[in-house]
Protein backbone atom coordinates (compact mmCIF):
# COMPACT_ATOMS: atom_id res chain seq x y z
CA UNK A 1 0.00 0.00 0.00
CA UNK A 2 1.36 3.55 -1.18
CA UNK A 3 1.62 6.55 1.18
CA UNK A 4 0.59 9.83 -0.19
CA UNK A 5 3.01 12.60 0.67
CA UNK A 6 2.22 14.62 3.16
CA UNK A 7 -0.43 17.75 2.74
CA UNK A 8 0.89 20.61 1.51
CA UNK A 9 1.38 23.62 4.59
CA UNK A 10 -1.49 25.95 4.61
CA UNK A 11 -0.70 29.25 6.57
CA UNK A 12 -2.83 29.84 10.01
CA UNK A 13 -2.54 33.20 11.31
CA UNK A 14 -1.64 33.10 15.07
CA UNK A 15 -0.89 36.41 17.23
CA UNK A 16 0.22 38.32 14.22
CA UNK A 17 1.97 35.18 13.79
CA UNK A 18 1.83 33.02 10.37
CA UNK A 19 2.02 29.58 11.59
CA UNK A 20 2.90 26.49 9.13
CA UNK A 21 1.50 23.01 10.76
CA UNK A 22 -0.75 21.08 8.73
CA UNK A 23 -0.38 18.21 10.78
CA UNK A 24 -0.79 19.76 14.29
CA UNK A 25 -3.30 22.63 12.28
CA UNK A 26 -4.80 20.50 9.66
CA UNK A 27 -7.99 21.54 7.58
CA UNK A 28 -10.46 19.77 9.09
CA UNK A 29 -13.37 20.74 6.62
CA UNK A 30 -11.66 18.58 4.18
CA UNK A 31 -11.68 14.75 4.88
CA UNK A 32 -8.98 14.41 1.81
CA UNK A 33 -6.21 15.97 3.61
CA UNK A 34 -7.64 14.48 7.00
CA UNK A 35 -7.19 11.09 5.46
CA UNK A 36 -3.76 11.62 4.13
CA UNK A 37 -2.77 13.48 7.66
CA UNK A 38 -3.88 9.39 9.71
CA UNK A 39 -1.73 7.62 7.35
CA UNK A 40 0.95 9.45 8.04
CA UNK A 41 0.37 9.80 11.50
CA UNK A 42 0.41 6.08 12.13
CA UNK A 43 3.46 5.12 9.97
CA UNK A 44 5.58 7.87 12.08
CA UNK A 45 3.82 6.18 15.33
CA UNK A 46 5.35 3.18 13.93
CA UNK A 47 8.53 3.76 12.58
CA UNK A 48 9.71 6.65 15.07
CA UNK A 49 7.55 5.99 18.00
CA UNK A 50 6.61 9.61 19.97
CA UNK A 51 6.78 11.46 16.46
CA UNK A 52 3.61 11.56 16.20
CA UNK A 53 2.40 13.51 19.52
CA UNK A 54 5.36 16.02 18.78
CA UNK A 55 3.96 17.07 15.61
CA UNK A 56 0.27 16.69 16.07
CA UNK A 57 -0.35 15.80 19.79
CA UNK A 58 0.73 16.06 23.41
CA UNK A 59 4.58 17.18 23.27
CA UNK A 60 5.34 16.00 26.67
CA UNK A 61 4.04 12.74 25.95
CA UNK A 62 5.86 12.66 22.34
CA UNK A 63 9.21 13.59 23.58
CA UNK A 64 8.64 10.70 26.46
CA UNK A 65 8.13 8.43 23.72
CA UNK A 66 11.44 9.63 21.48
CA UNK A 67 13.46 9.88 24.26
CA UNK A 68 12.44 6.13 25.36
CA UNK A 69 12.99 5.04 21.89
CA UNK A 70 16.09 6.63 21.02
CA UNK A 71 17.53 5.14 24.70
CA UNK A 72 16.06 1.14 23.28
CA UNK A 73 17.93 2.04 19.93
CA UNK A 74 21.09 2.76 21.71
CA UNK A 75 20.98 -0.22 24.30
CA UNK A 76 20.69 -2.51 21.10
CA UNK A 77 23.58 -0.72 19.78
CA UNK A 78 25.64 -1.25 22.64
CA UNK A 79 24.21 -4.80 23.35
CA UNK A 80 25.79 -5.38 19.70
CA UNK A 81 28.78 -3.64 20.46
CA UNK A 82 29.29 -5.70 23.10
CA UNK A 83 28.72 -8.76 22.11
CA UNK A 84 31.49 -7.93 19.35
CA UNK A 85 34.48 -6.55 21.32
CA UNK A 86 33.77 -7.46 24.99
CA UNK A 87 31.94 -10.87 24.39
CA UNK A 88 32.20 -12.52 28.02
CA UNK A 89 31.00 -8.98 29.50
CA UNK A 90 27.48 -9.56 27.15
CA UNK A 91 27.52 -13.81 28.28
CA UNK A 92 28.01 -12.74 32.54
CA UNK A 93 24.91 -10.44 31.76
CA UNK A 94 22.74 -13.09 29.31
CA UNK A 95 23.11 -15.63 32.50
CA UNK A 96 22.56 -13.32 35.48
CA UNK A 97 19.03 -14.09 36.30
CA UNK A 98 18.46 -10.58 38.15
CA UNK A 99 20.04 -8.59 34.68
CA UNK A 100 17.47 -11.06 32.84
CA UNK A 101 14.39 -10.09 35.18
CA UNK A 102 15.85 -6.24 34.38
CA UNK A 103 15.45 -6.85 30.47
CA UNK A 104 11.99 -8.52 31.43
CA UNK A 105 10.62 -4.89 32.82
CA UNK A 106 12.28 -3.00 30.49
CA UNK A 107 10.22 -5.09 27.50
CA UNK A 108 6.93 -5.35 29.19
CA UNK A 109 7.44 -1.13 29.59
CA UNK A 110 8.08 -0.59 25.90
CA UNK A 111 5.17 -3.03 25.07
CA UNK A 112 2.94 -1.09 27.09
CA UNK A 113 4.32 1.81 25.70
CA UNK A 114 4.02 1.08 22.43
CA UNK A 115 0.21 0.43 23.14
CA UNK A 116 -0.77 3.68 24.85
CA UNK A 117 1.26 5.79 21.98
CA UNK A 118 -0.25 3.78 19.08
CA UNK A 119 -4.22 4.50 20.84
CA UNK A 120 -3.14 8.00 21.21
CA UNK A 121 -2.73 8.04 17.88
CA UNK A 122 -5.63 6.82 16.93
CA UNK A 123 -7.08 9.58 18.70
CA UNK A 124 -5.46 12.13 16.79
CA UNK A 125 -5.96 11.17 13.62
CA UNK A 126 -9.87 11.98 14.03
CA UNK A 127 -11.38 9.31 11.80
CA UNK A 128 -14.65 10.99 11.92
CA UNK A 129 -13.40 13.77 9.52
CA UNK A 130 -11.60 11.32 7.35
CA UNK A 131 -12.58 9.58 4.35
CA UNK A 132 -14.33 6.67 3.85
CA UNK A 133 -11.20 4.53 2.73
CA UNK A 134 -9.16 6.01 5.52
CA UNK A 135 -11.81 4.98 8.68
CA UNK A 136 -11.39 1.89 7.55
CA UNK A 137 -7.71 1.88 6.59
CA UNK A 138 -5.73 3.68 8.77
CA UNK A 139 -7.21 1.95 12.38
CA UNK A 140 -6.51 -1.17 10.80
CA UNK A 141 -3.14 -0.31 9.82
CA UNK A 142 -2.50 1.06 13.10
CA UNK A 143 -3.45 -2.14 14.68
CA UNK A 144 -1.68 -4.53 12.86
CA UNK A 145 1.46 -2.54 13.42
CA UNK A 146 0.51 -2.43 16.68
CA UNK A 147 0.32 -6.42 17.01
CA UNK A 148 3.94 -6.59 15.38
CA UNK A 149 5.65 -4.79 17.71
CA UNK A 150 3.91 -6.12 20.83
CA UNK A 151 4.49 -9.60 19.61
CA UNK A 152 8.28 -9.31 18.85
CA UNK A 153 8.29 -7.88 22.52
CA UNK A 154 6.39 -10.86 23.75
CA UNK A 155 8.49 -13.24 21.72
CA UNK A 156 11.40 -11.78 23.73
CA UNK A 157 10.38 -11.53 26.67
CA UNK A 158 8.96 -14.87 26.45
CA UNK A 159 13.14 -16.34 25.66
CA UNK A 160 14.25 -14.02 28.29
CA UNK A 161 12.02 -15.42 30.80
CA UNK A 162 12.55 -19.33 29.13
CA UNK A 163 16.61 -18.59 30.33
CA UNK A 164 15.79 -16.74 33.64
CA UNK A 165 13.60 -20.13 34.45
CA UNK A 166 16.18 -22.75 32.96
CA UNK A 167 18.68 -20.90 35.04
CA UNK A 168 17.20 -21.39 38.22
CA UNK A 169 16.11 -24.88 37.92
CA UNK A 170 19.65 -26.13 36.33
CA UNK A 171 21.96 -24.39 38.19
CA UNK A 172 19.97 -23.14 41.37
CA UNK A 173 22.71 -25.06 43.75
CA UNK A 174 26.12 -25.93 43.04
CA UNK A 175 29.49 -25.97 44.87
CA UNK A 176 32.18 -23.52 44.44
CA UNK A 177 33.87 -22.06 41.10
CA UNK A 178 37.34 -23.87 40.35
CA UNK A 179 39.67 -23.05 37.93
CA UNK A 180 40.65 -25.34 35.14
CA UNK A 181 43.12 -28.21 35.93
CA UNK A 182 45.85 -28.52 33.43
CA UNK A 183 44.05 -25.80 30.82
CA UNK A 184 40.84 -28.29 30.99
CA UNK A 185 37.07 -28.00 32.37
CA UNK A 186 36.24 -32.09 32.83
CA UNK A 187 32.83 -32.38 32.99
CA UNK A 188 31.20 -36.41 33.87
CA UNK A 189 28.31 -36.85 32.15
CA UNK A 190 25.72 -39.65 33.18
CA UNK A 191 23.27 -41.06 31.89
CA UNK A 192 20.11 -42.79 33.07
CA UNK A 193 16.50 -42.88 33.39
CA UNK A 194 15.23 -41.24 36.37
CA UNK A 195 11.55 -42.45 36.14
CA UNK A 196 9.91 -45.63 38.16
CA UNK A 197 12.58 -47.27 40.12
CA UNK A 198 14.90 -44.40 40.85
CA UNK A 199 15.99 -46.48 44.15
CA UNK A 200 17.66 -49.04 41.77
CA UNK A 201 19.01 -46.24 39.18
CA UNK A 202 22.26 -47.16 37.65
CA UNK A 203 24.33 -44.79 35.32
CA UNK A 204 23.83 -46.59 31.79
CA UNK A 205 26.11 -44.02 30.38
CA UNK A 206 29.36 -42.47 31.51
CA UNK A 207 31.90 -40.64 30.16
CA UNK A 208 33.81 -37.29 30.50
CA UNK A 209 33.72 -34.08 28.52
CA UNK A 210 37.08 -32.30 28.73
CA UNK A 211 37.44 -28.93 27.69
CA UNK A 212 40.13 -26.87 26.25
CA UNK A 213 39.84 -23.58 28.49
CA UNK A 214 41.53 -21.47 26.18
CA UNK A 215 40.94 -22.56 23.00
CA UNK A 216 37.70 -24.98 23.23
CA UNK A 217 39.20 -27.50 22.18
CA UNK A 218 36.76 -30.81 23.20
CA UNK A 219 37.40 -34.39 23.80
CA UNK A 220 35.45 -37.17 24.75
CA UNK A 221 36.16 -40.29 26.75
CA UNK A 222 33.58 -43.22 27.63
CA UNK A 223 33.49 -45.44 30.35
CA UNK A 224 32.34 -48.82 30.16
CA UNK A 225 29.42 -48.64 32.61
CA UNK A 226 30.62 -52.20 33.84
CA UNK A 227 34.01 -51.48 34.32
CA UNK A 228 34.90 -53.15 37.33
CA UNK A 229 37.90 -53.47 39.79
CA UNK A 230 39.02 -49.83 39.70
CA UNK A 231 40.80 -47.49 41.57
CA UNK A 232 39.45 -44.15 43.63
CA UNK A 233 40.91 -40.79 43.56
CA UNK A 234 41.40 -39.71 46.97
CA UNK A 235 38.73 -39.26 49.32
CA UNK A 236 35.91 -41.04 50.93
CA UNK A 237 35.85 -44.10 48.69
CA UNK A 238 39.34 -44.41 48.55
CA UNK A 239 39.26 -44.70 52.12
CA UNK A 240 36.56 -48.02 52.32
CA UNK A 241 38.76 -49.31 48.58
CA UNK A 242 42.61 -48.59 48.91
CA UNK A 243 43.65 -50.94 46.22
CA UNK A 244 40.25 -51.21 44.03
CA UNK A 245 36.73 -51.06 44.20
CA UNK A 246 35.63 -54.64 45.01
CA UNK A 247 31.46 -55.95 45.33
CA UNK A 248 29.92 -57.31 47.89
CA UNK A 249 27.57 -60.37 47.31
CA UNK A 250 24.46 -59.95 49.85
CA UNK A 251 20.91 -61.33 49.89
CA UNK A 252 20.10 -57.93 51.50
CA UNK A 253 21.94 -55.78 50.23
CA UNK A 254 25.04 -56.04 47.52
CA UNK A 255 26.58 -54.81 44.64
CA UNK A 256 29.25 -55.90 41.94
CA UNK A 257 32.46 -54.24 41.24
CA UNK A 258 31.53 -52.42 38.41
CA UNK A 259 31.19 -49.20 38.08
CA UNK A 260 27.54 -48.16 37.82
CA UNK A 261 26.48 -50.33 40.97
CA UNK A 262 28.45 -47.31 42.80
CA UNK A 263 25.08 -45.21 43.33
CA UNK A 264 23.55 -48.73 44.37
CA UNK A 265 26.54 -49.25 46.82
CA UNK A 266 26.66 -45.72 48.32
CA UNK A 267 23.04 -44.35 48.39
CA UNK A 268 21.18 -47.89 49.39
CA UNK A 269 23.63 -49.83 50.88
CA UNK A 270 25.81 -47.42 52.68
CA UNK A 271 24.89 -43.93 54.15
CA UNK A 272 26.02 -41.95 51.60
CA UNK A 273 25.09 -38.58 53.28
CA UNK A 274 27.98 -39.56 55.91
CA UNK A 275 30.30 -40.55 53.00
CA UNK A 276 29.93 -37.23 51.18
CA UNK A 277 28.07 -34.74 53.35
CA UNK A 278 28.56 -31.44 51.62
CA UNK A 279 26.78 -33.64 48.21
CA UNK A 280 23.09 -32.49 48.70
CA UNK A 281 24.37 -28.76 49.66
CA UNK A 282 26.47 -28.35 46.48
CA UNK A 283 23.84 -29.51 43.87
CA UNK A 284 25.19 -33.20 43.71
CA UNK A 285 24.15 -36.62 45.26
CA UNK A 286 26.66 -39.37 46.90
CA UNK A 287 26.27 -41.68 44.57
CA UNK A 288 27.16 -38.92 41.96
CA UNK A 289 30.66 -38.01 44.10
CA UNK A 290 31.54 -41.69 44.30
CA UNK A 291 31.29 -42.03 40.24
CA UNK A 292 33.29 -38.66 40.07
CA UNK A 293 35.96 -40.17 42.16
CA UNK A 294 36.14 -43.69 40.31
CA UNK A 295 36.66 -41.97 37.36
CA UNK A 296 39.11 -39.81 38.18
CA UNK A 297 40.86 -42.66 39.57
CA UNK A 298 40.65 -44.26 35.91
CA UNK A 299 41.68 -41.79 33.93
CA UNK A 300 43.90 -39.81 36.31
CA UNK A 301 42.61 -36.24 35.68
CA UNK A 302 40.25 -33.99 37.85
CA UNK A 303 36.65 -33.63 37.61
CA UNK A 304 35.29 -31.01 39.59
CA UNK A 305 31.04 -31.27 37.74
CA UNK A 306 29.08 -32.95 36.80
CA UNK A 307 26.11 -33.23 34.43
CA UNK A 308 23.18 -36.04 34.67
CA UNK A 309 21.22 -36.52 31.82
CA UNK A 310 17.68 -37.99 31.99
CA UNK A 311 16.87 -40.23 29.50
CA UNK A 312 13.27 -39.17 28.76
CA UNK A 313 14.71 -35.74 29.06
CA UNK A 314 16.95 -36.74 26.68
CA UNK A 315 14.32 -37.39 23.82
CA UNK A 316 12.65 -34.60 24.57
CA UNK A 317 15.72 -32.71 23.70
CA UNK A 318 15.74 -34.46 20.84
CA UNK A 319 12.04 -33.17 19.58
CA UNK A 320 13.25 -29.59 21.02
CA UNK A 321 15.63 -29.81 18.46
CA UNK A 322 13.79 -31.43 15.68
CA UNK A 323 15.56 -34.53 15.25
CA UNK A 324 19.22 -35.54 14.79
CA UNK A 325 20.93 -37.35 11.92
CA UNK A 326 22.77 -40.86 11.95
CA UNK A 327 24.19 -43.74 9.96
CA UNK A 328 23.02 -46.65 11.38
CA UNK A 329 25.45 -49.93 11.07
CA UNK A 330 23.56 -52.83 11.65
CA UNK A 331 19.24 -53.18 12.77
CA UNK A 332 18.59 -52.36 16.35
CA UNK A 333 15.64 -53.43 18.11
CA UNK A 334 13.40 -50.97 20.24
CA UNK A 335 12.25 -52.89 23.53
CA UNK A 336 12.99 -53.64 27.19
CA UNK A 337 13.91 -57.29 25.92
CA UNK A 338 12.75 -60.78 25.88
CA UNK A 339 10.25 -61.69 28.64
CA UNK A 340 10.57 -65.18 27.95
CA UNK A 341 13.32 -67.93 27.89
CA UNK A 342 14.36 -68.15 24.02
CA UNK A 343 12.59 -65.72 22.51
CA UNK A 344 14.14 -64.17 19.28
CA UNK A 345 14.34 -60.19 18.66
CA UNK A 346 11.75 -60.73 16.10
CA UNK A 347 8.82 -61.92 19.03
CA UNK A 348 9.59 -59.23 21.52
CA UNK A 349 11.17 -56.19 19.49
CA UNK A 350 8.33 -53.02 19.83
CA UNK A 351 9.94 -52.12 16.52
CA UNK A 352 13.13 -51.74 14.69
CA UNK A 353 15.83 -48.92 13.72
CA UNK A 354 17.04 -49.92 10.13
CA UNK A 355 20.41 -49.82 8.76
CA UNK A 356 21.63 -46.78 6.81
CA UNK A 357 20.92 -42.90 7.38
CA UNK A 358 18.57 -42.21 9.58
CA UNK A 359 16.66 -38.78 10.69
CA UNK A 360 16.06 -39.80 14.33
CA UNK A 361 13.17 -38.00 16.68
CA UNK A 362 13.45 -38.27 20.15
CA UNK A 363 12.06 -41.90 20.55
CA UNK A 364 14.13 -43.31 17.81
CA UNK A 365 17.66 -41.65 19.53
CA UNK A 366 16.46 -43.03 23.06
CA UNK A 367 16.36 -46.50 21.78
CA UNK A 368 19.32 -45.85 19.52
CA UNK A 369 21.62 -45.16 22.64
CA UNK A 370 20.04 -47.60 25.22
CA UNK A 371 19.66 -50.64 22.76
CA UNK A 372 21.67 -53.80 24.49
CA UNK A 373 19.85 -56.62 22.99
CA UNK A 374 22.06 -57.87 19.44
CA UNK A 375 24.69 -55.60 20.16
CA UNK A 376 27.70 -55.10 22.87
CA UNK A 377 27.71 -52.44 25.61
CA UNK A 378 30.90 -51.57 23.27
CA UNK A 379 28.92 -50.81 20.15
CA UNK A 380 26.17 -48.70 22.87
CA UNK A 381 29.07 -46.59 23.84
CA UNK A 382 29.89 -46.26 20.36
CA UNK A 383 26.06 -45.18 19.66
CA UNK A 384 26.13 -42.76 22.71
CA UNK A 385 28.79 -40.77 21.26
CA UNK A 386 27.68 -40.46 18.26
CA UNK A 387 24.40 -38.94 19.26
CA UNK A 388 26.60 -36.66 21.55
CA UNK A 389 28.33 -35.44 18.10
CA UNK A 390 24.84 -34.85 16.34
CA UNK A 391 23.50 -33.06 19.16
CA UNK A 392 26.65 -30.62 19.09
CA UNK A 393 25.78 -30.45 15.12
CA UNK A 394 22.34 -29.35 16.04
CA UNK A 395 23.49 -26.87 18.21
CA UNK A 396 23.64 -24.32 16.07
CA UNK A 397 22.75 -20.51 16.27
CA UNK A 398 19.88 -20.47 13.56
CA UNK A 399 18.10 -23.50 15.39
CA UNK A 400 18.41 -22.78 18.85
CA UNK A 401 17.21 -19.57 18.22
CA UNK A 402 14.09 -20.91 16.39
CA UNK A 403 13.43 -23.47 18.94
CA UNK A 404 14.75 -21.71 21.45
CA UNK A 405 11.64 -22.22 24.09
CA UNK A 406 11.39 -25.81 23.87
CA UNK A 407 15.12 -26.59 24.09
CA UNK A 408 15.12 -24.67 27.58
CA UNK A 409 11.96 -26.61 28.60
CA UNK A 410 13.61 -29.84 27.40
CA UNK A 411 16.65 -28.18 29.54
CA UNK A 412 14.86 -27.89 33.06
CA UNK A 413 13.78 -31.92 32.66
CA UNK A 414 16.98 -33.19 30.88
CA UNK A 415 19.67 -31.70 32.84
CA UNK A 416 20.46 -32.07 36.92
CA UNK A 417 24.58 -30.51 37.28
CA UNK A 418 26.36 -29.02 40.21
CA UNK A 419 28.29 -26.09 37.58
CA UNK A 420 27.90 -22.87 39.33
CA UNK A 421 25.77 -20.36 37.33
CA UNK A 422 28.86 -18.27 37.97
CA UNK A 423 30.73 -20.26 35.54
CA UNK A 424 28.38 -20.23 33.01
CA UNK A 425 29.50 -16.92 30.96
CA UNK A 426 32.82 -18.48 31.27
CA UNK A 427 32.00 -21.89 29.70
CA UNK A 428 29.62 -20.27 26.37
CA UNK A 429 32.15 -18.41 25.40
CA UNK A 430 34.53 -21.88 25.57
CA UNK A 431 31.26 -23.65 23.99
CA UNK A 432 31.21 -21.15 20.90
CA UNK A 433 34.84 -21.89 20.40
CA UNK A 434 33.89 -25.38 20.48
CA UNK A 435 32.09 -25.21 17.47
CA UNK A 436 35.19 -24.27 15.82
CA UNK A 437 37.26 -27.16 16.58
CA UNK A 438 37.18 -30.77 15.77
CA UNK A 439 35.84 -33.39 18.15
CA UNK A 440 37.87 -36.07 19.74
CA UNK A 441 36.69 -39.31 21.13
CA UNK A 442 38.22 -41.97 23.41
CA UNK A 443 36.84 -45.42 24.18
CA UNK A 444 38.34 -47.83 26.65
CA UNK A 445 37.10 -51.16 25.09
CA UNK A 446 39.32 -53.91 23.77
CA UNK A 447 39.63 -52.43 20.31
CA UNK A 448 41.62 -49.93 22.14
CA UNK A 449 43.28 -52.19 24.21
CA UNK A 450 41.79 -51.96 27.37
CA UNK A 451 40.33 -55.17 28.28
CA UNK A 452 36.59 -55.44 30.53
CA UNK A 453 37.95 -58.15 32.52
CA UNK A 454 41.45 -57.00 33.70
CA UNK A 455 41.99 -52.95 32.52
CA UNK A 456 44.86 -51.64 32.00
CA UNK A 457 44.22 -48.40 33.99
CA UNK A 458 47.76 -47.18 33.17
CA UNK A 459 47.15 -46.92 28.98
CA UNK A 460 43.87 -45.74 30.13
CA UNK A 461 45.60 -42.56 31.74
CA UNK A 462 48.65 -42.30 28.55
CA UNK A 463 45.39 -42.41 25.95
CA UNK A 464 43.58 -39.35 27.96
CA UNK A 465 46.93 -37.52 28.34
CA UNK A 466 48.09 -38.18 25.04
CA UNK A 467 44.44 -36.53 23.42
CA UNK A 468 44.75 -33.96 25.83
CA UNK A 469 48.32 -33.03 25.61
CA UNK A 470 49.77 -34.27 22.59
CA UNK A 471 53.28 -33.86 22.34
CA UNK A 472 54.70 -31.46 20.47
CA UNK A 473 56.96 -32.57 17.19
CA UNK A 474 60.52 -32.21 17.25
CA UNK A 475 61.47 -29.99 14.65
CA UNK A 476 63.53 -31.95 11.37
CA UNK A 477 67.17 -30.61 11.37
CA UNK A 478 68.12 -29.22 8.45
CA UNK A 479 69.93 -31.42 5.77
């Protein structure tokens, strides 16, 4: 739809004074220029708001609304300006949940802003005197520019208030900050389904993120969840387990040697609150310090977090971020397993995962990392890393953004970690680096030579130091 250019000036004699204001002064007789003076009324309302009451309106009330909307143009300036030059000073502010409940007021006052300047307005254009074409026409207008603003304002405060929430559910307790050991952030992530039969829980997926802290730099390792016969870091465990962790075989109450009957051991069996009593306090569980110390005893590096990741959670990440790609190897079943003595895949399987690529939804990736039935808890590990890698792929700008509110609320459900909020500007700056590196990924299995029955705990340490720190080349002498 065309504007018509504004109406031409007609002198208005004013205390001797000729006065040139046709839209303040306009010729009311004639609903022509009327019309023409509401069209341009509301696209000034719109485009500059608190133009419009300066020309033609209450001047207090217009300069409130320029002044409000030159000071929103230059706070998105210098939200972009930081975000360019003084990026971890923009990331402390994005996951401060009092800044974020500051950016919440500050939208809800320009949305109701915007509302009281576009019905003022409204009132000055004085649709009675205007044309036909223009009653109809310029409210209309008015109101669907209206609806656009207030619904990119409720669109973000709607994400500001989806982080301000995810915030305080993820990380509302956690222990101290720590800096990096060696130039890394290690991170355990678990894995396990936190639904019926929590008491009984055992991690069906472990392995360690470790972070470059300078350069983002990320590598993988995964534990065999049945691992058994290892040693402890120092502390509690350590303590009960000097040489290795060994099971107990009770008709009350036991547990085998490996490593995910250590929640089992310390949380049913034991009192874990006396093994580890700060756990609760500092966002973690006993059962959760006791893995974190087994594994540092395996690999022989520090792990200061952790993350848990729910496996239902987990799909509904999935969804959140509309489905992740693999190549699948060889048919997987979906399915808790046979009930009965002898029964094939084919009798029991609730359906199947074919071979070749795949676009997995949340469901599908479930089953895809927590299928044990025809396959190895080798080839799972395998699986579980690389849905780790396609969730990273997923991860990126354009789709978060677009599914922004559903990956938070698949966020608050998935996720349970002791990281302090404090470290969180910190670690998405490290994560944006990330994207810019390649992925590594360890496996202790026997195809790496670390055998389930008797490890080698030793190559297990020399594989995670030699991904971690490789050692530089020695340079070729010349000649």
């Amino acid at each position: 739809m065309s504007v018509a250019a504004p109406p031409r000036r007609t002198a208005r004699p004013r205390g001797g004074i000729i006065e040139e204001r046709p839209l303040r002064h306009p010729d009311t007789s004639s609903p022509e220029v009327m019309g023409r003076r509401g069209w341009w009324l509301v696209v000034l309302n719109f485009l500059l708001p608190g133009s419009a009451q300066v020309l033609a309106g209450s001047r207090r009330l217009g300069r409130f609304g320029l002044a409000a909307t030159i000071v929103m143009w230059l706070i998105a300036l210098l939200t972009v300006l930081t975000g360019l030059l003084w990026r971890p000073l923009l990331l402390t502010a994005a996951t401060n949940w009092f800044v974020l409940l500051i950016v919440q007021a500050v939208i809800a006052f320009y949305a109701v802003l915007w509302i009281v300047l576009t019905a003022d307005t409204l009132r000055l254009v004085k649709l009675v005197r205007a044309g036909t074409l223009a009653r109809v026409g310029v409210p209309l207008l008015a109101i669907l520019l209206a609806v656009a603003s207030t619904s990119a304002a409720v669109w973000t405060f709607d994400r500001v208030n989806s982080v301000r929430e995810t915030l305080s559910t993820v990380f509302g307790a956690s222990g101290p900050s720590v800096p990096p050991s060696d130039g890394y952030y290690n991170i355990l992530m678990l894995g396990a389904d936190s639904g019926e039969g929590r008491d009984s829980m055992r991690f069906d997926s472990i392995s360690v993120v470790s972070v470059n802290a300078e350069t983002g730099a990320t590598t993988i390792t995964g534990v065999p969840r049945d691992m058994g016969h290892f040693p402890f870091a120092e502390g509690p465990m350590k303590d009960l387990y000097p040489d290795v962790h060994e099971g107990r075989i009770d008709p009350t109450c036991g547990w085998s040697s490996g490593i995910n009957q250590l929640r089992t051991e310390v949380e049913v069996c034991r009192d874990g609150d006396a093994l580890y009593p700060d756990a609760v306090r500092d966002g973690s569980a006993p059962g959760v310090e006791a893995t974190k110390d087994a594994v540092e005893g395996i690999l022989g590096i520090t792990i200061p977090y952790y993350v848990f990741i729910d496996m239902k959670g987990f799909a509904d990440l999935v969804d959140a971020l509309g489905g992740v790609d693999i190549n699948v190897i060889e048919r997987l079943p979906k399915g808790g397993g046979p009930q009965y003595e002898g029964q094939s895949a084919e009798d029991w399987a609730e359906g199947w995962i074919e071979a070749g690529q795949q676009h997995m939804d949340g469901d599908t990736a479930q089953w895809y990392a927590r299928s044990r039935y025809t396959t190895s808890d080798f080839d799972r590990m395998r699986r579980q890393r690389e849905l780790q890698e396609a969730i990273l792929a997923q991860m990126t700008p354009q789709n978060v953004l677009d599914r922004f509110t559903e990956i938070a609320d698949a966020g608050q459900v998935l996720v349970q970690t002791d990281i302090p909020a404090d470290l969180l500007p910190f670690l998405a700056d490290i994560a944006m680096k990330a994207k810019e590196q390649p992925l590594t990924t360890i496996e202790l299995t026997p195809a790496n030579g670390i055998e389930e029955a008797s490890p080698d705990f030793a190559l297990a340490r020399q594989m995670v130091q030699d991904a971690l720190h490789p050692p530089t080349p020695s340079p070729t002498p010349e000649g």
